[in-house]
Protein backbone atom coordinates (compact mmCIF):
# COMPACT_ATOMS: atom_id res chain seq x y z
CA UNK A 1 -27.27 -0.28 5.86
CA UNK A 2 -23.63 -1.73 6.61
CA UNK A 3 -21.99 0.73 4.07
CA UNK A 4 -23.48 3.51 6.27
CA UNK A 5 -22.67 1.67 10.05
CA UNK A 6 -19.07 1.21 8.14
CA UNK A 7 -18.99 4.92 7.30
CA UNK A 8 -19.44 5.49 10.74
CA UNK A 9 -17.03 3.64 11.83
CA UNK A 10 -13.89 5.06 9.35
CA UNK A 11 -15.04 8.45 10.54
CA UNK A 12 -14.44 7.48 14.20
CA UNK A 13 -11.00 5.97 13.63
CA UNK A 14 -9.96 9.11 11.55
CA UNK A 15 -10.49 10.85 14.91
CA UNK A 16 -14.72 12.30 13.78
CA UNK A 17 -13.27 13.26 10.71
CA UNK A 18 -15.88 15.07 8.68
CA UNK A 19 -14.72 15.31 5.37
CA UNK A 20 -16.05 13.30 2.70
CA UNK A 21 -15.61 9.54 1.76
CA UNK A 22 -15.78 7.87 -1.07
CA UNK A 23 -15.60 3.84 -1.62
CA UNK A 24 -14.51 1.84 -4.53
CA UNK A 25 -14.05 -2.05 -5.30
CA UNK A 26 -10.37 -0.90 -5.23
CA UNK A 27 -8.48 1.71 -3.75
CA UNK A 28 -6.33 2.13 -7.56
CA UNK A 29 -9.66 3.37 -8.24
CA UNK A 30 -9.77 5.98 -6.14
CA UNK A 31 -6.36 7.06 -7.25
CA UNK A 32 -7.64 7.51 -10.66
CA UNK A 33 -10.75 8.88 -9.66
CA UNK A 34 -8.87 12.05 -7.21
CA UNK A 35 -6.86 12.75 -10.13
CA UNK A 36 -8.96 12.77 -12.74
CA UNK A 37 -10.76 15.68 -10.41
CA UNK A 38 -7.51 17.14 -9.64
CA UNK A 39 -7.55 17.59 -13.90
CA UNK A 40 -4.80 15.78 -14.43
CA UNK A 41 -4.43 15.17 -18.64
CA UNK A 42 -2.03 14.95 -21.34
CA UNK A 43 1.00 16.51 -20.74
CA UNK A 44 0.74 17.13 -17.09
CA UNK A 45 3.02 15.10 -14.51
CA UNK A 46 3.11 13.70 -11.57
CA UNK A 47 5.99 13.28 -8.97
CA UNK A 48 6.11 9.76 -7.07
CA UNK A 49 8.37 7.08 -5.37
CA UNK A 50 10.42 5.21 -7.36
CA UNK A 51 9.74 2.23 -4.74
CA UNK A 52 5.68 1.52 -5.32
CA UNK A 53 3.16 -0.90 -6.85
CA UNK A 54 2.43 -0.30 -10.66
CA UNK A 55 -1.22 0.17 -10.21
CA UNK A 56 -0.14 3.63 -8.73
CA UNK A 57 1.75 5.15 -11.84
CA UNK A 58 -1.22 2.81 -14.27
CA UNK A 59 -3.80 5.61 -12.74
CA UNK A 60 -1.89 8.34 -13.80
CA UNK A 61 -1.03 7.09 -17.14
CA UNK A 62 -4.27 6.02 -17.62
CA UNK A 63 -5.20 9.72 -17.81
CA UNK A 64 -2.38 10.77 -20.19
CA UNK A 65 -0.16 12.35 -17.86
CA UNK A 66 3.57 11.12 -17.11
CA UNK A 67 5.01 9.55 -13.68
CA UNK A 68 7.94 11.32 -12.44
CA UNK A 69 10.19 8.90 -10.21
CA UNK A 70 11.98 10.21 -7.29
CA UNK A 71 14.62 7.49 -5.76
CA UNK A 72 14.03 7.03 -1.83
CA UNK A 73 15.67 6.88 1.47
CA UNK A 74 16.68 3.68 2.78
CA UNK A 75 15.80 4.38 6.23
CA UNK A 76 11.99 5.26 5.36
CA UNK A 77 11.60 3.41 2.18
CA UNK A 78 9.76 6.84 0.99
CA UNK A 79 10.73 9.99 -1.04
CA UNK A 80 14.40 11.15 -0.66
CA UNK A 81 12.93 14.35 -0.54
CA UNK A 82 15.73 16.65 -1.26
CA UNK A 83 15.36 14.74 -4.93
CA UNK A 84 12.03 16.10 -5.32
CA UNK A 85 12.42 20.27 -6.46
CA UNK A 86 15.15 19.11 -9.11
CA UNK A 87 12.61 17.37 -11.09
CA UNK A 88 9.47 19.65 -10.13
CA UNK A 89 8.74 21.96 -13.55
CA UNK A 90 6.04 23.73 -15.06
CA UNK A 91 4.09 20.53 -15.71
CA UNK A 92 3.63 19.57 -12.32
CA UNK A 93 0.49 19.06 -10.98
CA UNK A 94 0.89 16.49 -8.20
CA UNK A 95 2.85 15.35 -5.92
CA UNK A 96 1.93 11.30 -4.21
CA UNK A 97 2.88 10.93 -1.06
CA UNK A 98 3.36 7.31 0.27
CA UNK A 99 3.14 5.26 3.28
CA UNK A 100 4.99 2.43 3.24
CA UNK A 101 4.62 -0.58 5.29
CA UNK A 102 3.07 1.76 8.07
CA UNK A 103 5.56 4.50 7.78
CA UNK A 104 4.47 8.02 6.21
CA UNK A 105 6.79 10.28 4.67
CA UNK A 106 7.53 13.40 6.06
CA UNK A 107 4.33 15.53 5.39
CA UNK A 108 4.94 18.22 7.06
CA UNK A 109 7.88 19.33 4.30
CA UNK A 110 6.01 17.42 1.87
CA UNK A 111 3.08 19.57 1.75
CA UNK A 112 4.95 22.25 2.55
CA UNK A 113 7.14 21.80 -0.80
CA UNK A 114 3.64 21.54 -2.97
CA UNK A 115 2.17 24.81 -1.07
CA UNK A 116 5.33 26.86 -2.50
CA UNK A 117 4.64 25.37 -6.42
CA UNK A 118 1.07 25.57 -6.12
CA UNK A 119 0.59 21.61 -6.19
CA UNK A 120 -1.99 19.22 -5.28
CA UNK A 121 -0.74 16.33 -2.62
CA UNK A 122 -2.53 12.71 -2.30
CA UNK A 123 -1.14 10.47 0.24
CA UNK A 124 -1.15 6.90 -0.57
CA UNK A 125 -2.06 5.60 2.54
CA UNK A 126 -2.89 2.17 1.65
CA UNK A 127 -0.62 0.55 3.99
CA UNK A 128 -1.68 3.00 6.75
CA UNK A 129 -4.92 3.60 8.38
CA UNK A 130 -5.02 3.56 11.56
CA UNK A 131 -1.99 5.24 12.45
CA UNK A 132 -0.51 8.58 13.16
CA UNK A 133 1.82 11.31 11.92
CA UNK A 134 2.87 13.60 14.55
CA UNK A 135 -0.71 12.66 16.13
CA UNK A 136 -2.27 13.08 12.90
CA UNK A 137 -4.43 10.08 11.34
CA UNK A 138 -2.45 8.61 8.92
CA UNK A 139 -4.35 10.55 5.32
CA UNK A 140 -5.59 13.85 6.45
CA UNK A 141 -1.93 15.80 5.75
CA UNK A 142 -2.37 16.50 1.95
CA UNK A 143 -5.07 17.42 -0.59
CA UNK A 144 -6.46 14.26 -0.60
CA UNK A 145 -5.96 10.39 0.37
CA UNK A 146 -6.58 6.70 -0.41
CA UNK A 147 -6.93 3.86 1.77
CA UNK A 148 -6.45 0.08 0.37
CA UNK A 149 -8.38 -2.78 2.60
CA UNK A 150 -7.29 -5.73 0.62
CA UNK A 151 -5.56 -8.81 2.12
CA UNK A 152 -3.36 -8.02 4.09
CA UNK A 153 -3.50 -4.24 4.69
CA UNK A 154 -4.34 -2.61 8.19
CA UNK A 155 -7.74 -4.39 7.87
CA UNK A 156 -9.95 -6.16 5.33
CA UNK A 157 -12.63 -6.01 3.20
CA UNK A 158 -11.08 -8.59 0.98
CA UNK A 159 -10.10 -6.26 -1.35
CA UNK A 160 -11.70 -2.39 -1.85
CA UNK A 161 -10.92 0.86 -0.83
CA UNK A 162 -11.35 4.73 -0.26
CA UNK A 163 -10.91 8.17 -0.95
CA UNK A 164 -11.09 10.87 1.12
CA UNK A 165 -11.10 14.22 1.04
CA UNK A 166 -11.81 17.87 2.84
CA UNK A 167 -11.60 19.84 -0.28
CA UNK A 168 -15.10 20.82 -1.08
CA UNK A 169 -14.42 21.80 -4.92
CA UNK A 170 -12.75 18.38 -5.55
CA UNK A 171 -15.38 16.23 -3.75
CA UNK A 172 -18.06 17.67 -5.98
CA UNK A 173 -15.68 16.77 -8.66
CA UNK A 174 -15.70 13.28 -7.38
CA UNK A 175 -19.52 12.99 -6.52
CA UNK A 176 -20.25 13.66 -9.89
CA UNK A 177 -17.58 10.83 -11.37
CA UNK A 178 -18.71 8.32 -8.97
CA UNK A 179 -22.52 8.29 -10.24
CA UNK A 180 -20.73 6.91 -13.03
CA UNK A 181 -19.28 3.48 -10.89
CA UNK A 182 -20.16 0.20 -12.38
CA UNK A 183 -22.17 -2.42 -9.35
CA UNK A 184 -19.71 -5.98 -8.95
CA UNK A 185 -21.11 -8.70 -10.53
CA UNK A 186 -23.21 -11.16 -8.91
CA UNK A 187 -20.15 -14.40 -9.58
CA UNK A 188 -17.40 -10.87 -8.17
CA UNK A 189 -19.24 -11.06 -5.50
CA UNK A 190 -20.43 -14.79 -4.97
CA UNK A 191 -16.21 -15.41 -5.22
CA UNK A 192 -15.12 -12.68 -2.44
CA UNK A 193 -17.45 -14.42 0.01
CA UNK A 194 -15.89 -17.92 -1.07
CA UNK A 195 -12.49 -16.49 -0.43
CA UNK A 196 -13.53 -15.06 3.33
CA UNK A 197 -14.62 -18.25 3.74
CA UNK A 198 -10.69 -19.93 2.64
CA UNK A 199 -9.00 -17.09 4.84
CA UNK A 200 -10.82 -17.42 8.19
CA UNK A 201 -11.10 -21.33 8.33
CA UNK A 202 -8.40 -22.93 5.89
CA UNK A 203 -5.22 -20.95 6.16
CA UNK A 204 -2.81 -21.48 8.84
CA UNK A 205 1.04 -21.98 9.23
CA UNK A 206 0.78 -25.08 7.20
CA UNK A 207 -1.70 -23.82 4.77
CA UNK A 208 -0.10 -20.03 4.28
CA UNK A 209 2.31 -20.41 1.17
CA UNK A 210 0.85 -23.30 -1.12
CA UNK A 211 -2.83 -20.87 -0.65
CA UNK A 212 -1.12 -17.95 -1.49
CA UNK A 213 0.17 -19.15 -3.89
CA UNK A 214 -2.63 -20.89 -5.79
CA UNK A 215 -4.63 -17.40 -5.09
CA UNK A 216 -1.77 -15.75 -6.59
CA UNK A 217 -1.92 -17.49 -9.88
CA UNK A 218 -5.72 -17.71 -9.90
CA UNK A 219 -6.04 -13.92 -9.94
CA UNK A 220 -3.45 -13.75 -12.77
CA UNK A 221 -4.87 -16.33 -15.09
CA UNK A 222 -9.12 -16.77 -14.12
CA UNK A 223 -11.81 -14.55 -13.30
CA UNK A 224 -11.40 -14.95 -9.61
CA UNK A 225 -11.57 -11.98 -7.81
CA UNK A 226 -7.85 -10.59 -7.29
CA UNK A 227 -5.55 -7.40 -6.39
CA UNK A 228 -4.57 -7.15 -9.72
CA UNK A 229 -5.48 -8.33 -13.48
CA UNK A 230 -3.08 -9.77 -15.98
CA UNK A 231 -3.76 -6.29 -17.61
CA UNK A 232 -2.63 -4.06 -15.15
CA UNK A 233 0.45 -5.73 -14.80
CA UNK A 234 1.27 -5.97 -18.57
CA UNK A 235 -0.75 -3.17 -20.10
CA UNK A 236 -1.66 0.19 -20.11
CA UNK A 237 -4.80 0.28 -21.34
CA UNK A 238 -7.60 0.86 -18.65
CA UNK A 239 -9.37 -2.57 -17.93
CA UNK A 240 -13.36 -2.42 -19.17
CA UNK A 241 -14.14 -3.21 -15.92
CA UNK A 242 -11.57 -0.87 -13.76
CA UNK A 243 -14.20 1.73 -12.56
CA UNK A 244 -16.35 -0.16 -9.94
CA UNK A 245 -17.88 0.46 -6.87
CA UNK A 246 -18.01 -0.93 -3.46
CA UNK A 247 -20.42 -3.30 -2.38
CA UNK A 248 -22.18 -3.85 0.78
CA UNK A 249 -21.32 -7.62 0.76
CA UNK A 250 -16.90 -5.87 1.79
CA UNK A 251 -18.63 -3.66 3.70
CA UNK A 252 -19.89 -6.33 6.19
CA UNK A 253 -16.46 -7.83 6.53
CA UNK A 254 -14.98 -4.19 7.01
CA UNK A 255 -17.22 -3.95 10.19
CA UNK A 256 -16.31 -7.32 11.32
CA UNK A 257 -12.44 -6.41 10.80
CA UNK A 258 -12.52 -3.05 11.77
CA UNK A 259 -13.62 -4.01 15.40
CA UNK A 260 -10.42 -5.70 16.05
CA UNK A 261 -7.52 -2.73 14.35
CA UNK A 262 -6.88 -1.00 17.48
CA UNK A 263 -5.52 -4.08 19.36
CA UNK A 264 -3.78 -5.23 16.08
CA UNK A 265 -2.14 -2.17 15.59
CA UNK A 266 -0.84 -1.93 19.76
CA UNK A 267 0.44 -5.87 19.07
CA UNK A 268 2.33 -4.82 15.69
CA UNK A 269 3.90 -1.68 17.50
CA UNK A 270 4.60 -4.31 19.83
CA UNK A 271 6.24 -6.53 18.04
CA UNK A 272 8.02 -4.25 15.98
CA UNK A 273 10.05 -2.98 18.99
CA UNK A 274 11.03 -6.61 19.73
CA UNK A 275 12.20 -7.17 15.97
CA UNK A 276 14.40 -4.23 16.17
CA UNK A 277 15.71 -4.66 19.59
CA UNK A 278 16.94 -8.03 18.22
CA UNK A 279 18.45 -7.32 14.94
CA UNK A 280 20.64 -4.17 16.63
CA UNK A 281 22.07 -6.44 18.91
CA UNK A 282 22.73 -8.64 15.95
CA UNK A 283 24.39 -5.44 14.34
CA UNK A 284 22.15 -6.17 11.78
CA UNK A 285 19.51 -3.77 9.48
CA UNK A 286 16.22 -2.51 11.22
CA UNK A 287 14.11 0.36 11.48
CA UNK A 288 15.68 2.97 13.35
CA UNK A 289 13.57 3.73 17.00
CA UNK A 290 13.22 7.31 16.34
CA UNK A 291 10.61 6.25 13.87
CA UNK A 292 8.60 4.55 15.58
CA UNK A 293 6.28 7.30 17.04
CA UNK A 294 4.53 7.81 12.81
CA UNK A 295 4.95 4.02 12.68
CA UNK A 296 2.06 1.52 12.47
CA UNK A 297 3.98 -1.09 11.24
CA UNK A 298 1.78 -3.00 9.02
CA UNK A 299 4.82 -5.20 7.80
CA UNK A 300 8.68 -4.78 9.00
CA UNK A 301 10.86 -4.29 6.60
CA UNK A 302 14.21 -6.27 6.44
CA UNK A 303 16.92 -6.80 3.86
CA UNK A 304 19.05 -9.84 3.47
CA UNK A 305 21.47 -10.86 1.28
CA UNK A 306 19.91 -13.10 -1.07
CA UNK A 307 15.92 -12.77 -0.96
CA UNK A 308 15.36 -15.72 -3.23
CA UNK A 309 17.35 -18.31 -0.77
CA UNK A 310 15.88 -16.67 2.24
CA UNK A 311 11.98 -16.85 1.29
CA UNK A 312 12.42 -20.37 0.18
CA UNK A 313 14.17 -20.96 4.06
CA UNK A 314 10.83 -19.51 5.07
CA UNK A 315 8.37 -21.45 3.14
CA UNK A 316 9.92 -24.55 4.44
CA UNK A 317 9.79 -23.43 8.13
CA UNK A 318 6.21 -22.34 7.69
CA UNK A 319 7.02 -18.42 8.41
CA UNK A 320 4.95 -16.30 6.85
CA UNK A 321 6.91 -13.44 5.50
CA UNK A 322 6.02 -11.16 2.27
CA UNK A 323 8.11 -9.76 -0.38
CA UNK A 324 6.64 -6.02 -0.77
CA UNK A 325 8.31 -5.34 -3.16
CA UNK A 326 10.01 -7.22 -5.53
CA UNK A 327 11.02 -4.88 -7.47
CA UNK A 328 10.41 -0.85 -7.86
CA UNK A 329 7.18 -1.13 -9.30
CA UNK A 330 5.64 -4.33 -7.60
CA UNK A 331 4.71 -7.00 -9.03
CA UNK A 332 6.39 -6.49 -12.18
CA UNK A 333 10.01 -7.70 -12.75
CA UNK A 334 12.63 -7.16 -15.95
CA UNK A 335 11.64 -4.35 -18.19
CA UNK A 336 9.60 -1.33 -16.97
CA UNK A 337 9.98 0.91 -19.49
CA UNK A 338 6.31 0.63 -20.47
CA UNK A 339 5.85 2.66 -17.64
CA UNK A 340 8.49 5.46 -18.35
CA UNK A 341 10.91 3.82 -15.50
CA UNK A 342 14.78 3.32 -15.41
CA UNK A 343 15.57 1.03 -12.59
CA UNK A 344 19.65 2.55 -13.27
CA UNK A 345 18.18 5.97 -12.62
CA UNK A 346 16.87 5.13 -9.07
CA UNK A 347 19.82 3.10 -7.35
CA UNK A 348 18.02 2.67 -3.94
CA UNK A 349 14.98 1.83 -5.05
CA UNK A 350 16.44 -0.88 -7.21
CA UNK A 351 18.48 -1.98 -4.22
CA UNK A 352 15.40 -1.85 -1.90
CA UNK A 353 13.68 -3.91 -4.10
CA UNK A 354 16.38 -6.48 -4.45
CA UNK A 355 16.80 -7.26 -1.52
CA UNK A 356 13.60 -6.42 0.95
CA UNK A 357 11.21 -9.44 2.60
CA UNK A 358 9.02 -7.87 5.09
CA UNK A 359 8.08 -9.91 8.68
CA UNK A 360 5.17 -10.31 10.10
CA UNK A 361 3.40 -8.00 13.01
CA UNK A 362 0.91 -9.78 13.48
CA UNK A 363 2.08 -13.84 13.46
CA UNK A 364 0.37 -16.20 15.74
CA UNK A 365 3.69 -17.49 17.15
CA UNK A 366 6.60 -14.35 17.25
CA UNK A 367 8.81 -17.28 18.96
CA UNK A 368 8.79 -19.31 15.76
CA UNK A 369 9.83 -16.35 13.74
CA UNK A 370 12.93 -15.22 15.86
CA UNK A 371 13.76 -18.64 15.78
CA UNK A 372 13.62 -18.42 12.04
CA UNK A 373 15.70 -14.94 11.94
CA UNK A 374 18.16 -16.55 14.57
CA UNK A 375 19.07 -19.45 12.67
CA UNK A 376 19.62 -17.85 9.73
CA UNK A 377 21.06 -14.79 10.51
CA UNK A 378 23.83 -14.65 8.65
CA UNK A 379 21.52 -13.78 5.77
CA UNK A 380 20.20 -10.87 6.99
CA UNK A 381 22.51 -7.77 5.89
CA UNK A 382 24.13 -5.70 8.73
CA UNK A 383 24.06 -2.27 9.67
CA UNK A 384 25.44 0.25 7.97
């Protein structure tokens, strides 16, 4: 069966890890799904970045309970952790722990932290399997982790997920919710294998922004399979169709992706060491080099001055850069109060998110896109 070979293969790469794994048609999924085990309910809360995507807070309001925003560092783009006791009360139940673009937070005082309130820890590691922290696999830290393999995360399945875990008590929690998984449909399914189809023969340099594009609004506005549904970036109310399992048809395109992360993730190390060796003798922002040891670098984070300008500079040079994330609870702009967030309350996250574009670690040309930075490097912002 390719969900078992698949299995197989996850366990390898998390260095024969022997805990227990559980897949879903998203990772969000098993977000909700961990914390729903973990008891979370009405009146509980639970601390997180103020610098994430908004399906991460929707799984914890989905259950009742409240996101508590910590503002980040601007040299990790996770938790400024001294900010997290202050807000840490009686409520508490969790703390979410986040990779971001590659880069995990600093577990060690992390879990150490939740060990001295008696807290739970999940590490949202969907920007980071297949790397490291302090020679541990990326997810095996805390309590409990996720892994995303949508476009454009450390491999693919399309889009899908996982959850694992070593705590006995909470995967018999989660054993028992996931008999209750809904299959994809037959057209869910029929479309992810139409869209493998677009992504390994149509899109190229000249294809890349006017396909992601149309994909973009597709999965806003159809039923085409997306990362995210009009609802869970306007609503709170749990989609009818939100708790769904994994499917053997992403499992055969994890297998064929999966083959292929080890040499992706030695070019994006790679490559990130030539981005930052460029932009400090530029004087200009980059990720500092003492980081790069718990640093798979799944994007490279970069701010400029005016992120608007810039991306449209890109488009029209055919550079592929992303824009993770837009603002501090990605995708949605203007008004996030509907999900109990102040953007005036969390200064760097709201700066982050102004002004962040992310490059590419993987590009088929890295001379095209230090031409790019090169010519217009008087948007990027300098160092502090």
């Amino acid at each position: 069966m390719p969900l078992d070979k698949f299995k197989n293969n996850i366990r390898e790469y998390l260095q024969d890890y022997d805990g227990k794994l559980f897949f879903y048609w998203k990772a969000r999924v098993g977000l909700y799904t961990i914390l729903k085990a973990m008891g979370i309910k009405e009146g509980d809360e639970v601390i997180l970045p103020a610098f994430t995507c908004v399906v991460v807070p929707n799984a914890i309001l989905y259950l009742g309970a409240t996101p508590i925003y910590v503002d980040v560092s601007s040299d990790t783009y996770n938790f400024d952790i001294p900010h997290i006791e202050k807000v840490i009360t009686n409520r508490t139940k969790v703390i979410i722990c986040q990779n971001t673009y590659g880069l995990s937070s600093d577990l060690e005082e992390l879990t150490n932290l939740a060990k001295k309130h008696d807290l739970f820890t999940v590490e949202d590691c969907t920007h980071g399997f297949g790397g490291t922290y302090n020679g541990i696999p990326n997810g095996l830290s805390c309590d409990a982790a996720i892994y995303s393999t949508q476009w454009n995360k450390p491999f693919s399945t399309g889009i899908g997920g996982l959850l694992v875990t070593n705590n006995k008590e909470l995967a018999d929690k989660v054993t028992d919710l996931c008999s209750k998984l809904m299959p994809p449909t037959w057209k869910e399914l029929l479309n992810l294998k139409l869209l493998f189809f677009v992504k390994r023969y149509l899109i190229n340099n000249y294809t890349y922004w006017p396909l992601v594009n149309f994909y973009r609004w597709l999965s806003h506005n159809t039923n085409i399979v997306g990362s995210s549904t009009s609802e869970e970036i306007t609503s709170l109310e749990i989609p009818e169709d939100y708790f769904k399992a994994f499917s053997d048809v992403q499992a055969k395109e994890g297998l064929r992706n999966i083959s292929k992360l080890g040499d992706d993730i030695k070019k994006r190390k790679e490559n990130a060491l030539l981005y930052t060796k460029f932009l400090k003798e530029k004087k200009k922002n980059h990720v500092p080099e003492d980081l790069f040891s718990n640093h798979s670098f799944l994007k490279y984070p970069l701010l400029v001055k005016n992120r608007e300008e810039f991306m449209k500079l890109a488009t029209t040079a055919r550079i592929a850069l992303g824009e993770w994330f837009v603002s501090p609870l990605h995708p949605v702009e203007g008004d996030l109060s509907l999900w109990k967030f102040n953007s005036n309350d969390f200064p760097m996250a709201k700066y982050l998110s102004k002004h962040v574009v992310n490059l590419p670690t993987t590009p088929s040309n890295i001379d095209r896109v230090f031409h790019f930075l090169e010519k217009h490097s008087d948007f990027i912002i300098d160092s502090p």
